[in-house]
C-alpha atoms as a PDB file:
ATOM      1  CA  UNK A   1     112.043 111.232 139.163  1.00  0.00           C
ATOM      2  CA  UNK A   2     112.748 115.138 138.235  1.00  0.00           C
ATOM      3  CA  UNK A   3     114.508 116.726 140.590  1.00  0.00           C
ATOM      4  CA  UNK A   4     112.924 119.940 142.492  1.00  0.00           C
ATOM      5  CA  UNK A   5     114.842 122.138 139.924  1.00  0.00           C
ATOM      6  CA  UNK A   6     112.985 120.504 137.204  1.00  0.00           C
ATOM      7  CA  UNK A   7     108.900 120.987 138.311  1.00  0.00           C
ATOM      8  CA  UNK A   8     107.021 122.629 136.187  1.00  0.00           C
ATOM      9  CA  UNK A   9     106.154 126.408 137.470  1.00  0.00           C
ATOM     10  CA  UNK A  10     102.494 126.698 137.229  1.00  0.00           C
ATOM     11  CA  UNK A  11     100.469 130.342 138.120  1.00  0.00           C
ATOM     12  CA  UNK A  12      96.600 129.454 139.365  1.00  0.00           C
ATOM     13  CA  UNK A  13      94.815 132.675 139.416  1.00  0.00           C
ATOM     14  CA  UNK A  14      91.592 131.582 141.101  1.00  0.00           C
ATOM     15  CA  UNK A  15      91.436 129.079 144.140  1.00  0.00           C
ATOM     16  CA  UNK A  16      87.699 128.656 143.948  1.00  0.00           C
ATOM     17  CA  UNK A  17      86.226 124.972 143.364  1.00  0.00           C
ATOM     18  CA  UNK A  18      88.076 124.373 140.050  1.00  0.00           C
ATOM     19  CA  UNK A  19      91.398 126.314 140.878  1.00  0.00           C
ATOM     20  CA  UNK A  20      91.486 124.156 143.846  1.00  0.00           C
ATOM     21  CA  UNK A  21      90.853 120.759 142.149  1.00  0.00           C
ATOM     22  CA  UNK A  22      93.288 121.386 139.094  1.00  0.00           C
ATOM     23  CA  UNK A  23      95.440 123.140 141.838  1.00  0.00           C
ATOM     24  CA  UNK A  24      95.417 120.170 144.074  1.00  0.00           C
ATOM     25  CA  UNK A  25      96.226 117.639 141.012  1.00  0.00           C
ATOM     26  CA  UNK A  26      99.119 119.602 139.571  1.00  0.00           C
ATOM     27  CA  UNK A  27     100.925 120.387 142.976  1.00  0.00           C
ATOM     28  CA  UNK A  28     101.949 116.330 142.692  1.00  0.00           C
ATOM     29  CA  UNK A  29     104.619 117.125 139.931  1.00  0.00           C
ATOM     30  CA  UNK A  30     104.208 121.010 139.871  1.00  0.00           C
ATOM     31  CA  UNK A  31     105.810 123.563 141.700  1.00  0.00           C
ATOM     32  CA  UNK A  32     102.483 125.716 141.937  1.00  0.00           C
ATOM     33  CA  UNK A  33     101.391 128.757 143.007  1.00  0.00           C
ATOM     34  CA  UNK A  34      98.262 130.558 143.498  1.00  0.00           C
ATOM     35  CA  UNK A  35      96.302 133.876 143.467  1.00  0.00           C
ATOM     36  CA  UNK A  36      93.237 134.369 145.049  1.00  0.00           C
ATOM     37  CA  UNK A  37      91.728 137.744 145.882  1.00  0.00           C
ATOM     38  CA  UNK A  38      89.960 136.882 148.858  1.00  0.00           C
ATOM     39  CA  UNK A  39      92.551 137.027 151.921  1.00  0.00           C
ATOM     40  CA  UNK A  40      89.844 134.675 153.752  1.00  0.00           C
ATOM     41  CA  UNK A  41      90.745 132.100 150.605  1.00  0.00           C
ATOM     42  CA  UNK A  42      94.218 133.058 150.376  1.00  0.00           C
ATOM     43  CA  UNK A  43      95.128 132.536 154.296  1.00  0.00           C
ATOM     44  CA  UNK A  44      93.726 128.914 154.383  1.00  0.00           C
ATOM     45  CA  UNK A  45      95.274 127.726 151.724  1.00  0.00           C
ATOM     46  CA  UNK A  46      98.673 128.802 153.093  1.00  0.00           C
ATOM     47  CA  UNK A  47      98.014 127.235 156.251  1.00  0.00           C
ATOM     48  CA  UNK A  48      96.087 123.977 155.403  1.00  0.00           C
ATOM     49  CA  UNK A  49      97.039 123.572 151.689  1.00  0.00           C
ATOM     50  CA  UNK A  50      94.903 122.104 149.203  1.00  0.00           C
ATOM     51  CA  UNK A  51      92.374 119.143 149.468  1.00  0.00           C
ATOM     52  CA  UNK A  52      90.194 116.806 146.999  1.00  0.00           C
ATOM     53  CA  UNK A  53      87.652 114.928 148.785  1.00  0.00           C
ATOM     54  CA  UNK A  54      89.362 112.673 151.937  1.00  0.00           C
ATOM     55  CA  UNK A  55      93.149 112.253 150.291  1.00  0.00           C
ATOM     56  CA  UNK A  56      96.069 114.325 152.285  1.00  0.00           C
ATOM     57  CA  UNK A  57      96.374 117.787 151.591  1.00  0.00           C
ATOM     58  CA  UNK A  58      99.269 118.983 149.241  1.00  0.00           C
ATOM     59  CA  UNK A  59     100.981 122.324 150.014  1.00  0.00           C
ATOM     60  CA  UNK A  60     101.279 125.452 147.669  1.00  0.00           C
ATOM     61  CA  UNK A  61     102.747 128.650 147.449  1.00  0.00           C
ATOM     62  CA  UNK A  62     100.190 131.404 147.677  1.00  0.00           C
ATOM     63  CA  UNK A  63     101.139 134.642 146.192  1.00  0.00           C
ATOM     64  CA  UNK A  64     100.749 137.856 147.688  1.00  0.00           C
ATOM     65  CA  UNK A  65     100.229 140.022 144.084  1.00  0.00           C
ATOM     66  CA  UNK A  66     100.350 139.554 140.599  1.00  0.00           C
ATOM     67  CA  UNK A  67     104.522 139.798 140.406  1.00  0.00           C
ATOM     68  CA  UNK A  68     104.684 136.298 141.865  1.00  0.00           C
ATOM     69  CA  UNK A  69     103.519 134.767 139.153  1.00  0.00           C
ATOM     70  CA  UNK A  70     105.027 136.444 136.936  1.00  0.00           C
ATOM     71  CA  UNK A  71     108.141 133.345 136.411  1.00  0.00           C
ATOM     72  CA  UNK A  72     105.096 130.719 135.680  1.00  0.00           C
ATOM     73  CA  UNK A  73     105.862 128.511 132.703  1.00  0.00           C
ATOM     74  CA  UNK A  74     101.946 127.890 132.356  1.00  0.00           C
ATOM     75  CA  UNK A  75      99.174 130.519 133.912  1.00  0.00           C
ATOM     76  CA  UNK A  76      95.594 128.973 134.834  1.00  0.00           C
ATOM     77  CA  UNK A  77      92.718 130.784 134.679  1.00  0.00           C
ATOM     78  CA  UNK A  78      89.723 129.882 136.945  1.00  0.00           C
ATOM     79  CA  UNK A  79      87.903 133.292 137.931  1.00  0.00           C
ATOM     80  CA  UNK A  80      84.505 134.019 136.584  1.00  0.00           C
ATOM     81  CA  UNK A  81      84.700 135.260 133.056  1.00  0.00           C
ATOM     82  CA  UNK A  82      83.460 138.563 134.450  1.00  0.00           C
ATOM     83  CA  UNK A  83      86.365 139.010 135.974  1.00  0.00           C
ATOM     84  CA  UNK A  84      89.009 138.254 133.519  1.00  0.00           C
ATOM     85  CA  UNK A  85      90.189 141.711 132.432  1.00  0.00           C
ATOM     86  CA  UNK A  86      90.386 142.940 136.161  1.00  0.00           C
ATOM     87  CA  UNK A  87      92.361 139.449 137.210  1.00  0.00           C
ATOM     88  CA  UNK A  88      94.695 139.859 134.309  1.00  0.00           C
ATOM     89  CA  UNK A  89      95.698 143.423 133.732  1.00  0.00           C
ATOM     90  CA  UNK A  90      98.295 143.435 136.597  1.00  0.00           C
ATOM     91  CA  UNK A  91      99.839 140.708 133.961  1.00  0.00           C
ATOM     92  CA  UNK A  92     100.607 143.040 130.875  1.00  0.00           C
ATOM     93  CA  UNK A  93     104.016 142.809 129.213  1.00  0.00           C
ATOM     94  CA  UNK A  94     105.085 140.632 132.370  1.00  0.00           C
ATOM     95  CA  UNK A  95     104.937 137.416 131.903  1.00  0.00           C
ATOM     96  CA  UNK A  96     107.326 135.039 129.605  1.00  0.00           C
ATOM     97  CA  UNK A  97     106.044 135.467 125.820  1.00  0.00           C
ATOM     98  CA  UNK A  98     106.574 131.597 125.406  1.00  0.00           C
ATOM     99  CA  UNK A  99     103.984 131.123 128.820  1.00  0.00           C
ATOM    100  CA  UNK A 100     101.002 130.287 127.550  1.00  0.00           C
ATOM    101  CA  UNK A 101      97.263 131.129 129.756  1.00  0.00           C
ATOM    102  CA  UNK A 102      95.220 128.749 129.869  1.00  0.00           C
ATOM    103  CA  UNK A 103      91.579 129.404 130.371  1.00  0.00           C
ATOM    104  CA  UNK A 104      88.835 126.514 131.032  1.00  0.00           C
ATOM    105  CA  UNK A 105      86.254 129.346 131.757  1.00  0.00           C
ATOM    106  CA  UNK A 106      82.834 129.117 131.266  1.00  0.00           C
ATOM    107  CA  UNK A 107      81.009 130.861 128.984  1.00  0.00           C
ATOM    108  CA  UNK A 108      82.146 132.562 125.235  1.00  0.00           C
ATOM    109  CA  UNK A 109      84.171 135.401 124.791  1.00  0.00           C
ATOM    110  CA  UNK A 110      87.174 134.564 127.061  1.00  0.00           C
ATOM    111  CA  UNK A 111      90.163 134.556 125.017  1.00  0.00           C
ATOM    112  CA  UNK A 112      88.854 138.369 123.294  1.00  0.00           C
ATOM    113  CA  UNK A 113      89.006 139.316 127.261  1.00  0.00           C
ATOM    114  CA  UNK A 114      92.206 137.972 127.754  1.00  0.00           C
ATOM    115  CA  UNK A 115      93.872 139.443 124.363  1.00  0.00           C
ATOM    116  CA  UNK A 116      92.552 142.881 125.292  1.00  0.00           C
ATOM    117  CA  UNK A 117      94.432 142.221 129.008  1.00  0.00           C
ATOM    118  CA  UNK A 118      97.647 141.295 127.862  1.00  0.00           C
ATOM    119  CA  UNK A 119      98.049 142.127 123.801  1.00  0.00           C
ATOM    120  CA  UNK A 120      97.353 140.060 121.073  1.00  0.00           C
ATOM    121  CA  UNK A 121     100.514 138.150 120.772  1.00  0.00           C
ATOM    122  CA  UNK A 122     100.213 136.387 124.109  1.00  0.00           C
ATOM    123  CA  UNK A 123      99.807 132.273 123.209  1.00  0.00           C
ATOM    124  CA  UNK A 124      96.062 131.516 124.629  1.00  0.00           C
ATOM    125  CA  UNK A 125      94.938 128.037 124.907  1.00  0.00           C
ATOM    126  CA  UNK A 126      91.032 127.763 125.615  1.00  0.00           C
ATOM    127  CA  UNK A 127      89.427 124.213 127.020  1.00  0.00           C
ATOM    128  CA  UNK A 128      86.605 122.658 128.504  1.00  0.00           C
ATOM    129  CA  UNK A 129      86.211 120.625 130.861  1.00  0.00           C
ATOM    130  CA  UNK A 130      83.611 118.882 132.794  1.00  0.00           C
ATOM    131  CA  UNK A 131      85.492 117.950 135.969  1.00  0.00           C
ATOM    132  CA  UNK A 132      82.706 118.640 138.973  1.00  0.00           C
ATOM    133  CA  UNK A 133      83.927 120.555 141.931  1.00  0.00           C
ATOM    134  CA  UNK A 134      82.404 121.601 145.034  1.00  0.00           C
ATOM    135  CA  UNK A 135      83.551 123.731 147.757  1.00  0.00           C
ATOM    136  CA  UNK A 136      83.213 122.127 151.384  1.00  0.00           C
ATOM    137  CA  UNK A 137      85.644 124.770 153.099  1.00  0.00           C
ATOM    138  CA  UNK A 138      87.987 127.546 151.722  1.00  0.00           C
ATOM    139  CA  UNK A 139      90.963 125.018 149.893  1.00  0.00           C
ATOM    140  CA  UNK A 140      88.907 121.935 149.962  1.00  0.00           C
ATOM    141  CA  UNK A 141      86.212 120.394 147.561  1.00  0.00           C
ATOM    142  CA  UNK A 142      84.556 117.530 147.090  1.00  0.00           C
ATOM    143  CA  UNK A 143      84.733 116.186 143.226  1.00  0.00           C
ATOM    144  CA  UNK A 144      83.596 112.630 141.131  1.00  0.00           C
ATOM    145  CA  UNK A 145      87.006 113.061 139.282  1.00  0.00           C
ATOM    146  CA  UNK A 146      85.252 111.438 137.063  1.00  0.00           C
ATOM    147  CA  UNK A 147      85.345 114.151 134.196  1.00  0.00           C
ATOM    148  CA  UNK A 148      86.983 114.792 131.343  1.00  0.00           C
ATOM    149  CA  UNK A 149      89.651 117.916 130.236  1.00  0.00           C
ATOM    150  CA  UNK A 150      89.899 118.985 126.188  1.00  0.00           C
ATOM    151  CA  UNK A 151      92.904 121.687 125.368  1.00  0.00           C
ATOM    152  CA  UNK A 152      92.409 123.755 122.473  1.00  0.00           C
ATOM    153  CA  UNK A 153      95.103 125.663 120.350  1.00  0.00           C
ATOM    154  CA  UNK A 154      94.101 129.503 119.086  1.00  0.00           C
ATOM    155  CA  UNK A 155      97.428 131.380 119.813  1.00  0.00           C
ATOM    156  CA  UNK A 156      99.471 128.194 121.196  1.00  0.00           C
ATOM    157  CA  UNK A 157     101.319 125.939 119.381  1.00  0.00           C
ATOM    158  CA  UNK A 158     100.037 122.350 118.649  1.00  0.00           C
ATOM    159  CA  UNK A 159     103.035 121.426 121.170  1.00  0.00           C
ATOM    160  CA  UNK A 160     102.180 123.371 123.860  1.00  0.00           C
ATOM    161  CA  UNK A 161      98.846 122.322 123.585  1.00  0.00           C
ATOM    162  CA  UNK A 162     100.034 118.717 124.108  1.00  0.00           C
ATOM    163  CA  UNK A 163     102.613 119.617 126.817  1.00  0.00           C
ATOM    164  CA  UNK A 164      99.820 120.903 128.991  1.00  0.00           C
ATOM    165  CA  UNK A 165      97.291 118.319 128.333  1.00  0.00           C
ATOM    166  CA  UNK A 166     100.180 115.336 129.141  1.00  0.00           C
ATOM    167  CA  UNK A 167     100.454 117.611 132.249  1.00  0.00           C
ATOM    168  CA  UNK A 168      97.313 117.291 133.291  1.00  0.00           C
ATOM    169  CA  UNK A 169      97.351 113.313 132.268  1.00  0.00           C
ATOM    170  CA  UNK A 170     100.261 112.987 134.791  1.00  0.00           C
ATOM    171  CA  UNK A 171      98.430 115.038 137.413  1.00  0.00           C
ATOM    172  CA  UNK A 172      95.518 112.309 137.899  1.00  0.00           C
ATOM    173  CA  UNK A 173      93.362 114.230 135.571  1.00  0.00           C
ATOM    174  CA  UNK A 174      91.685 112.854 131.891  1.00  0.00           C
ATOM    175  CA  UNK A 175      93.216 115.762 129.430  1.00  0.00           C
ATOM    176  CA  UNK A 176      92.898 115.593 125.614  1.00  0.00           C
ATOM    177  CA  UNK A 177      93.782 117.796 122.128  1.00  0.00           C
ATOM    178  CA  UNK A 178      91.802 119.180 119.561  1.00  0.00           C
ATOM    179  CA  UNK A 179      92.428 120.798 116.666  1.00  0.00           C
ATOM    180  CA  UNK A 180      89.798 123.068 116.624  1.00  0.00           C
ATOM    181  CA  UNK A 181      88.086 123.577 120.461  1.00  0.00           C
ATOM    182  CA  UNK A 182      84.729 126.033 118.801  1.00  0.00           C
ATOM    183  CA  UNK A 183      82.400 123.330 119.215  1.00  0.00           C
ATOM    184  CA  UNK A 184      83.350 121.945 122.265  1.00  0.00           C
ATOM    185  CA  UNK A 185      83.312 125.541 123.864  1.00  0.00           C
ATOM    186  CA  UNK A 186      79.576 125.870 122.384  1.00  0.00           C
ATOM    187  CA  UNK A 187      79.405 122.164 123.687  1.00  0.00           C
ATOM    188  CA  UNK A 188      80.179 123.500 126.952  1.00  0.00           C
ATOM    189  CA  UNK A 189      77.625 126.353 126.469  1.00  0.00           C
ATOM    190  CA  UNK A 190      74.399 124.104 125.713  1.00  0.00           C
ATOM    191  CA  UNK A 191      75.152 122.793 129.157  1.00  0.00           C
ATOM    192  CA  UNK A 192      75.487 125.439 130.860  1.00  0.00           C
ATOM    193  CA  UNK A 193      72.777 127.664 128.897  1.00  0.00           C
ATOM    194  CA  UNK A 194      70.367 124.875 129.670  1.00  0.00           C
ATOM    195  CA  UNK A 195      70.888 124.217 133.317  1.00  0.00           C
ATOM    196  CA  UNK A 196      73.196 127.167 135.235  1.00  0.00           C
ATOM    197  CA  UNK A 197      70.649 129.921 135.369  1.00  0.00           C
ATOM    198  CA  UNK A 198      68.214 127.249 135.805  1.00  0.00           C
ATOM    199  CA  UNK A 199      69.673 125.793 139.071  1.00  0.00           C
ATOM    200  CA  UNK A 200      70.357 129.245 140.242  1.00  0.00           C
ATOM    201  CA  UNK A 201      66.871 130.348 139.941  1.00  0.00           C
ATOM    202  CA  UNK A 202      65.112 127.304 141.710  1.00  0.00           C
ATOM    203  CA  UNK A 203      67.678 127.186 144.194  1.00  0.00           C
ATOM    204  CA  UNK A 204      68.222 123.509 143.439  1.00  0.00           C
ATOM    205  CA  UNK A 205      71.599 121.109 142.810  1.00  0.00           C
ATOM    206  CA  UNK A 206      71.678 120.560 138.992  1.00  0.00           C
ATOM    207  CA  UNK A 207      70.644 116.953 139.405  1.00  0.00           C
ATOM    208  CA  UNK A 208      67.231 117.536 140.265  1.00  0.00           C
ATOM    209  CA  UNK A 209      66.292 119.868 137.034  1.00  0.00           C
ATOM    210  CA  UNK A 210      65.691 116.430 134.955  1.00  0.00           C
ATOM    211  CA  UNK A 211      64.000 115.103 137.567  1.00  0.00           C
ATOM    212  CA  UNK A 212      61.259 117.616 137.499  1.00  0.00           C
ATOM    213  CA  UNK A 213      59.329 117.702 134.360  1.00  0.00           C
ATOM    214  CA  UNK A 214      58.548 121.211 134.206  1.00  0.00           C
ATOM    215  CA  UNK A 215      62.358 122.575 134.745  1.00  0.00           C
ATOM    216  CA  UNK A 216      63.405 119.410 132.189  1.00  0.00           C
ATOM    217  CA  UNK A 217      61.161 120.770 129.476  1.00  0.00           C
ATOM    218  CA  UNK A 218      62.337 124.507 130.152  1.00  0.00           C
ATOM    219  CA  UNK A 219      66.138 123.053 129.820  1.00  0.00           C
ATOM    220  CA  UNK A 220      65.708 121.014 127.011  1.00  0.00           C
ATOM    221  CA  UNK A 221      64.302 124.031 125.089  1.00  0.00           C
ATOM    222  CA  UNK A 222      67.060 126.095 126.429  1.00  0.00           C
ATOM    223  CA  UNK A 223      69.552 123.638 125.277  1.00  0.00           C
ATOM    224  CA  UNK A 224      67.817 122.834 121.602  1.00  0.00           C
ATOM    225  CA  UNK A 225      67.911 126.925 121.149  1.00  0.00           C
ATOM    226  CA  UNK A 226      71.192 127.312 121.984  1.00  0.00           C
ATOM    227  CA  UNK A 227      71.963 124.434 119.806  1.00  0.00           C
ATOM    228  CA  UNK A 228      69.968 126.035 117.099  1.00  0.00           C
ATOM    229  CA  UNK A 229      72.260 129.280 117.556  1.00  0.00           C
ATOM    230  CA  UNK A 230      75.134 126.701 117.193  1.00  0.00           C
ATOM    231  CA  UNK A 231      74.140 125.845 114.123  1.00  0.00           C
ATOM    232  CA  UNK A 232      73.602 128.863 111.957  1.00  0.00           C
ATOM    233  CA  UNK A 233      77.279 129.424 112.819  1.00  0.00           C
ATOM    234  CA  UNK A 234      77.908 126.721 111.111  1.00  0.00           C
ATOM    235  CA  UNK A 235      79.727 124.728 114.279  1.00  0.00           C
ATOM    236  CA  UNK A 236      79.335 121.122 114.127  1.00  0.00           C
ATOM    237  CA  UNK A 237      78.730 120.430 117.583  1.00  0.00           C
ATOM    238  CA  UNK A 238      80.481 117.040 119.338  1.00  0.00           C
ATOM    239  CA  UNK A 239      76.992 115.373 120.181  1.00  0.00           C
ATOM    240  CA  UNK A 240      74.251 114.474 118.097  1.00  0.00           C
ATOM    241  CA  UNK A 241      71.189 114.952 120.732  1.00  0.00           C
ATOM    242  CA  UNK A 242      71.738 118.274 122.943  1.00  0.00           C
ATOM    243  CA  UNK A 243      69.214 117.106 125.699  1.00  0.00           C
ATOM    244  CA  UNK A 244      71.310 113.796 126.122  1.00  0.00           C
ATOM    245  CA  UNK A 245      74.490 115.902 126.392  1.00  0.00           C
ATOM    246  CA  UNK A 246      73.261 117.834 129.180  1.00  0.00           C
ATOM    247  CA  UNK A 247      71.884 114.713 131.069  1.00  0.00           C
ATOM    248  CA  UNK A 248      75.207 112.888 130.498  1.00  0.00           C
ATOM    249  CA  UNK A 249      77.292 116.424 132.073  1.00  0.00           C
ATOM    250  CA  UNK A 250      74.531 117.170 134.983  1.00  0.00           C
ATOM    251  CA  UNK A 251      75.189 113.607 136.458  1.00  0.00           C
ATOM    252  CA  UNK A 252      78.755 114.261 136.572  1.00  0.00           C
ATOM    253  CA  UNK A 253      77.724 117.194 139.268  1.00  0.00           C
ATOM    254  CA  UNK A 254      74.143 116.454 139.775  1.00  0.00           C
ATOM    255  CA  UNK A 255      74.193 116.711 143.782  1.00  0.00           C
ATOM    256  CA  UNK A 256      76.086 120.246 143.268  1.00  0.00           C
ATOM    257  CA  UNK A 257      74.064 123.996 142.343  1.00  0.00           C
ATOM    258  CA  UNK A 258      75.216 125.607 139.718  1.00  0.00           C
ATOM    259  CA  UNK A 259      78.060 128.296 140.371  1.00  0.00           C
ATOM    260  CA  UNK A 260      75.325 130.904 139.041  1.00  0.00           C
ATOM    261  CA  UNK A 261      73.418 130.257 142.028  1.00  0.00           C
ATOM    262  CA  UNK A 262      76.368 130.905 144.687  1.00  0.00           C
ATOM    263  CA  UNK A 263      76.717 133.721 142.673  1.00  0.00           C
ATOM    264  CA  UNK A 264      73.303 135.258 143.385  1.00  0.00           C
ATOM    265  CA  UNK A 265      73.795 134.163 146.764  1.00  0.00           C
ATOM    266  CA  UNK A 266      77.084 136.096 147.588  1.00  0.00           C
ATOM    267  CA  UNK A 267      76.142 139.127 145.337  1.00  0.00           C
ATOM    268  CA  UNK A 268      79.086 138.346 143.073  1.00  0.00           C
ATOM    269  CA  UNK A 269      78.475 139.289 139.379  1.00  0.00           C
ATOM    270  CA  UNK A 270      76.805 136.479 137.558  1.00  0.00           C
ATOM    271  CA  UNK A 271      78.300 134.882 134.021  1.00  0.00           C
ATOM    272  CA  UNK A 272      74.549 135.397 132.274  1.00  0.00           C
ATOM    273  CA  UNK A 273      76.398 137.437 129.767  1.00  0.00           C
ATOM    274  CA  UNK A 274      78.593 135.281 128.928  1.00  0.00           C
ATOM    275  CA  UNK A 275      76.549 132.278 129.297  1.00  0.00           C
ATOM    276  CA  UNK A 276      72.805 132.844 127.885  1.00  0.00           C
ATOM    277  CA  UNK A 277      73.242 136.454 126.926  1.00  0.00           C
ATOM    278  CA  UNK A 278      76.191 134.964 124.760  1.00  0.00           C
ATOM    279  CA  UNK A 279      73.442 132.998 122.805  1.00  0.00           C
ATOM    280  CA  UNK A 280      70.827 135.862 122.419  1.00  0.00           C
ATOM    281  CA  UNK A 281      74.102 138.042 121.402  1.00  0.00           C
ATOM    282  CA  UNK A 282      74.750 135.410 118.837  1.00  0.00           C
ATOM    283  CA  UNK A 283      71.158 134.666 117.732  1.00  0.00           C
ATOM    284  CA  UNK A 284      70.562 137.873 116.733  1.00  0.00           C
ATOM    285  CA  UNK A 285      73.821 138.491 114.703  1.00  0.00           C
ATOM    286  CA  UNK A 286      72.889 135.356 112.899  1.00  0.00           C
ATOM    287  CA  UNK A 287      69.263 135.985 112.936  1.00  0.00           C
ATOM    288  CA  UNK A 288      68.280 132.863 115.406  1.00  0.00           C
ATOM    289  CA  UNK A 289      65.353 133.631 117.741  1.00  0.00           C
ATOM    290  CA  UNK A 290      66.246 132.902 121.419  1.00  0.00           C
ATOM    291  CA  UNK A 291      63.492 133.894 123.208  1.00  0.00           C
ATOM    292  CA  UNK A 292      63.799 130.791 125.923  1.00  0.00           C
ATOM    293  CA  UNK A 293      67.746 131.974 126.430  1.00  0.00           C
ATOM    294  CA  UNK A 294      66.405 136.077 126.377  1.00  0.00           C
ATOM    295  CA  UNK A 295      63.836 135.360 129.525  1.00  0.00           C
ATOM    296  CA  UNK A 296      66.579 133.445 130.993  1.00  0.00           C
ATOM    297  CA  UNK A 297      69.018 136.381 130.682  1.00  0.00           C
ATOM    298  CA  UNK A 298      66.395 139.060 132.079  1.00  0.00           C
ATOM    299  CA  UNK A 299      65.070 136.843 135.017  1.00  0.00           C
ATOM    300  CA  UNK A 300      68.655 136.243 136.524  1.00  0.00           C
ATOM    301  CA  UNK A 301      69.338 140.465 136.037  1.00  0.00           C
ATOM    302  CA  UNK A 302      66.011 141.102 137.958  1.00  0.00           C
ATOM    303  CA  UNK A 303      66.693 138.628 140.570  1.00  0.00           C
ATOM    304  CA  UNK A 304      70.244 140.211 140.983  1.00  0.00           C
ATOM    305  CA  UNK A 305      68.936 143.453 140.948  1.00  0.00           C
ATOM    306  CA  UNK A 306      66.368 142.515 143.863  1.00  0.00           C
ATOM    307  CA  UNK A 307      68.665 140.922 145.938  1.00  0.00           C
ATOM    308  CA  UNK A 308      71.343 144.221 145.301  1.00  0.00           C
ATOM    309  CA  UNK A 309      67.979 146.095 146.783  1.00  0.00           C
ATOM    310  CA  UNK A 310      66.966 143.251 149.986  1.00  0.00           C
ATOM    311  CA  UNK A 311      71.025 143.566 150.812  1.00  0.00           C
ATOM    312  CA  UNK A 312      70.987 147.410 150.097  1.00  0.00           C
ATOM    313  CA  UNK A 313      67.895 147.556 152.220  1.00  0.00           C
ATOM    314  CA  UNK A 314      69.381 145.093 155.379  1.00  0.00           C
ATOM    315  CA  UNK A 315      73.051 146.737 155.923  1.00  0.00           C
ATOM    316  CA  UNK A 316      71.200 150.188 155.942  1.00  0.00           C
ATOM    317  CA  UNK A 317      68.677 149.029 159.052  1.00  0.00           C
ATOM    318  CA  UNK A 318      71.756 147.640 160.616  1.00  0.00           C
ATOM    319  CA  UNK A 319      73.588 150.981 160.315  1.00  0.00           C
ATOM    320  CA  UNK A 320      70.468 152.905 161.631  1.00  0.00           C
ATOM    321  CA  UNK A 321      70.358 150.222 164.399  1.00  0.00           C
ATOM    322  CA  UNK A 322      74.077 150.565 165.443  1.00  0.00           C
ATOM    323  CA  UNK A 323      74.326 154.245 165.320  1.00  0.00           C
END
């Protein structure tokens, strides 16, 4: 067994449902840490530590700011991709140029947002995976485990790729290599594309948009367009029938809504940008009509927008009432 010395340093930033999960599976051989940036978050993890489903809970550190992770031999990404730049800019010129981040973000466009954060030389490894995760309490989730973890190289080394996917094999966690991750990451994005703005919209767990005919034709076009899109960039995605794809990944979460929908809930940001407005972006440089993924993208704006304007509306009649 390696001694204590020898553990792996490993920077989370993000203890949502997926920072928590990976969290949770690397603290077995890892000395990790985490950064979250809500102190509700942040607190119970230091007191209860991390849990997956019924097992034991397994204690982390929990930073305080960005310096503490500044010593971590591997950095984990889990916030939402429109928060990259703001998570990461406290990071610039600090961290060890052989550390490599590690993003398994949805959506396109991460590792542009994390070059622009912390220079172009900084080794970025971009995965998938399709590991579900849902919160029960601040630190906890509930999860199949039943997913799988790819590891791409773009800035990384083929062997750093490999040390952090045997990592995550000796955490409890499937973890594989490619050579090239593009159509896996647009893999990713006909999933998501088809069924995360989707769930968040009908207020519904991901499981029951096959179920219903009406929300299973909408997705299937959503995923065949976004396929389409795929295409003209000439990626050769890893599945032959999109609609069967999307089946096969919903079931792995299919009693869980989509983290677009907590989203809208909690007034957070949505990923639509980087999610469906990534495939109308791309459609039209390549000339690809999107029009299921362009209503997709302006539904979820007005619904944000509205519920800005119902919250807007409520915390202003409480003020009136309290003063």
């Amino acid at each position: 067994m390696a001694s204590e010395s020898a553990r792996p340093r490993i920077g989370i930033i993000g203890a949502g449902a997926m920072g928590t999960l990976f969290g949770f599976h690397l603290a077995a051989d890892c000395d990790v840490t985490m950064l979250d940036d809500n102190p509700q978050t942040a607190r119970a993890v230091e007191r209860e530590g991390l849990r997956v489903n019924d097992e034991p809970a397994r204690r982390v550190r929990v930073a305080q700011r960005a310096r503490d992770l500044y010593g971590s031999q591997m950095l984990f990404l889990f916030v939402k991709a429109v928060d990259t730049l703001r998570a990461l800019r406290a990071f610039a010129g600090e961290l060890d140029p052989a550390a490599p981040v590690i993003s398994l973000q949805n959506g396109i466009g991460n590792e542009d947002a994390i070059k622009t954060a912390l220079g172009g030389a900084v080794p970025v490894m971009l995965g998938i995976t399709t590991e579900s995760s849902q919160t029960v309490g601040p630190g906890h989730v509930r999860s199949s485990e039943e997913g799988n973890t790819i590891i791409g190289t773009t800035s990384a080394s083929s062997t750093t790729a490999r040390t952090v996917s045997e990592l995550l094999t000796r955490s409890g966690l499937r973890a594989s290599v490619v050579y090239d991750i593009r159509p896996h990451l647009w893999g990713k994005l006909v999933a998501n594309a088809a069924v995360n703005a989707l769930s968040a919209l009908l207020d519904c767990d991901a499981g029951e948009i096959p179920r219903d005919p009406n929300a299973a034709r909408l997705a299937e076009a959503l995923a065949e367009e976004t396929a389409g899109v795929a295409a003209a960039l000439r990626i050769n995605l890893p599945f032959v029938n999109p609609w069967q794809y999307v089946t096969e990944v919903v079931a792995l979460g299919a009693d869980a809504k989509s983290s677009m929908a907590y989203d809208l809930e909690s007034g957070h940001p949505s990923e639509i940008d980087h999610i469906n407005g990534a495939v109308v972006a791309f459609g039209r440089r390549t000339g690809t009509p999107t029009p299921y993924n362009d209503a997709m993208v302006r539904l979820i704006k007005a619904r944000e927008a509205m519920l800005g304007h119902s919250r807007l509306g409520l915390e202003t009649q409480q003020t009136d009432r309290a003063g």
